[in-house]
Protein backbone atom coordinates (compact mmCIF):
# COMPACT_ATOMS: atom_id res chain seq x y z
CA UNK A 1 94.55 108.67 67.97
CA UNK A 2 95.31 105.49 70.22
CA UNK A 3 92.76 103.51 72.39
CA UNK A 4 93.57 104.31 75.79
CA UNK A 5 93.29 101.32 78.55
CA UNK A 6 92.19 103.51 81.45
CA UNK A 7 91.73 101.99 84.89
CA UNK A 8 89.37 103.43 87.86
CA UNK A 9 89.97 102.58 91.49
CA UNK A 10 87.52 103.08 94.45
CA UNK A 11 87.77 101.56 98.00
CA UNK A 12 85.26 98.58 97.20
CA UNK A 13 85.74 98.50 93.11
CA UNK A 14 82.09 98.23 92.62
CA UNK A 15 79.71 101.14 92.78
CA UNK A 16 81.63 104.81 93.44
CA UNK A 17 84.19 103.19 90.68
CA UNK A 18 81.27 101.95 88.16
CA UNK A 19 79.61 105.35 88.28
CA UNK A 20 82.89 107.26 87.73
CA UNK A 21 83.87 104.66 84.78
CA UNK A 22 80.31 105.66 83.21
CA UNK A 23 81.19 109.03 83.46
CA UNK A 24 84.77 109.20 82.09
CA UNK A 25 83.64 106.94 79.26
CA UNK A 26 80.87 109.81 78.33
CA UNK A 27 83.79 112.24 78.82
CA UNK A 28 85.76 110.25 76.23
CA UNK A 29 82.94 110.14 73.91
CA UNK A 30 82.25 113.48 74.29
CA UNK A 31 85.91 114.47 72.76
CA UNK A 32 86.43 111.69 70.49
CA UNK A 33 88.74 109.91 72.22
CA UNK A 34 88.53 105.96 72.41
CA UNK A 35 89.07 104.51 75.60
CA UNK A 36 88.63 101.36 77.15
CA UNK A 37 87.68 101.61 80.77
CA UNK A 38 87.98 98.36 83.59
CA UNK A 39 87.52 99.20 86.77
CA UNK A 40 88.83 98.15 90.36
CA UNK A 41 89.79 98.37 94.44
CA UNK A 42 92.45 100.89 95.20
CA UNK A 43 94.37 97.53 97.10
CA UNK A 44 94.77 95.70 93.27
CA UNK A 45 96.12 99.22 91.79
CA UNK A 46 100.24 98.41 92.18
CA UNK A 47 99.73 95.13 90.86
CA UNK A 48 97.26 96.13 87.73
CA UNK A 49 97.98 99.46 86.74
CA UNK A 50 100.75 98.38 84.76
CA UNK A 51 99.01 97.50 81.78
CA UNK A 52 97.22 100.67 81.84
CA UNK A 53 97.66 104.37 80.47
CA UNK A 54 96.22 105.98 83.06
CA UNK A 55 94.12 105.67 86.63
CA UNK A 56 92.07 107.75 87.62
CA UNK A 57 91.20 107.43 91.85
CA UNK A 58 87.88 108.01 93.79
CA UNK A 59 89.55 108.78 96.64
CA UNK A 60 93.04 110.00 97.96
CA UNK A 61 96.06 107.39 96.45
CA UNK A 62 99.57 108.66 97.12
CA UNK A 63 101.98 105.64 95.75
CA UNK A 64 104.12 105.42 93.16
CA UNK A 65 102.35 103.00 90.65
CA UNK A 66 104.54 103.32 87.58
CA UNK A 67 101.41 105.41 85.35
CA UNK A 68 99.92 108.90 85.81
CA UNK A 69 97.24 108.55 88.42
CA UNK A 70 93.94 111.48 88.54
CA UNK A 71 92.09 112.23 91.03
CA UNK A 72 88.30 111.73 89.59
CA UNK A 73 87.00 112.60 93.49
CA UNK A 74 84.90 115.92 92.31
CA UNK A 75 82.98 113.39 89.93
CA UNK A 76 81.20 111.73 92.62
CA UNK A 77 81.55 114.24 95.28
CA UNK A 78 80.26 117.54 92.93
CA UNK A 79 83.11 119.66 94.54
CA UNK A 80 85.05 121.05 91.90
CA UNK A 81 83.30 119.30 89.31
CA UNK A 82 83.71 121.07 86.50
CA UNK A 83 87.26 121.49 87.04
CA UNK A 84 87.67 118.06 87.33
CA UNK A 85 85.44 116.96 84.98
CA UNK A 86 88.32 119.64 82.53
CA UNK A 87 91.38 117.65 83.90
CA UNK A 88 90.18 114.25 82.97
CA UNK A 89 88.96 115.79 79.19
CA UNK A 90 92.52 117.41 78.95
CA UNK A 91 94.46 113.93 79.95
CA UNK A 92 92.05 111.91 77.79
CA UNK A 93 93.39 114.10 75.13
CA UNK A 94 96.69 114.87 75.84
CA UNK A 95 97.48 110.82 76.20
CA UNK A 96 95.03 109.63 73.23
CA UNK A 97 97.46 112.20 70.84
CA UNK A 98 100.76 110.21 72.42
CA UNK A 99 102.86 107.71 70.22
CA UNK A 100 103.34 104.10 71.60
């Protein structure tokens, strides 16, 4: 399995987007899969996300950005957690397991 370079956007890029970064890095750990996780604002994500595998958002994002982009909401908000908390295991995986 690959490092993945996974990017997290909130509004402000500092504390909703450094507690979900936390989270999907013990997500990552959890299921083996190395990651490498930067955070920033939503405003920086169509010139950044480029060099990434994957973003996952805090909030609502609706542009095309050129990567896969997760909503990571539930984390912070507890609605569907857990079924959040699945979808970010099952991309982790599903993109770690991807040739370059």
């Amino acid at each position: 399995m690959r490092e993945l370079k996974v990017l997290v956007a909130c509004g402000g890029g500092i504390v909703t987007s450094t507690y979900v970064s936390s989270e999907i890095e013990e997500i990552a750990r959890k299921v083996n899969v190395k990651a490498h996780v930067t955070k920033t604002q939503l405003m920086n994500l169509p010139s950044v996300a480029k060099d990434y595998d994957v973003v996952f958002v805090a909030s609502k994002y609706h542009e095309e950005i050129g990567v896969p982009v997760y909503s990571a909401t539930g984390v912070v908000t507890g609605i569907n957690e857990d079924e959040e908390r699945e979808n970010i295991k099952k991309v982790l995986i599903e993109l770690s397991q991807k040739q370059d």
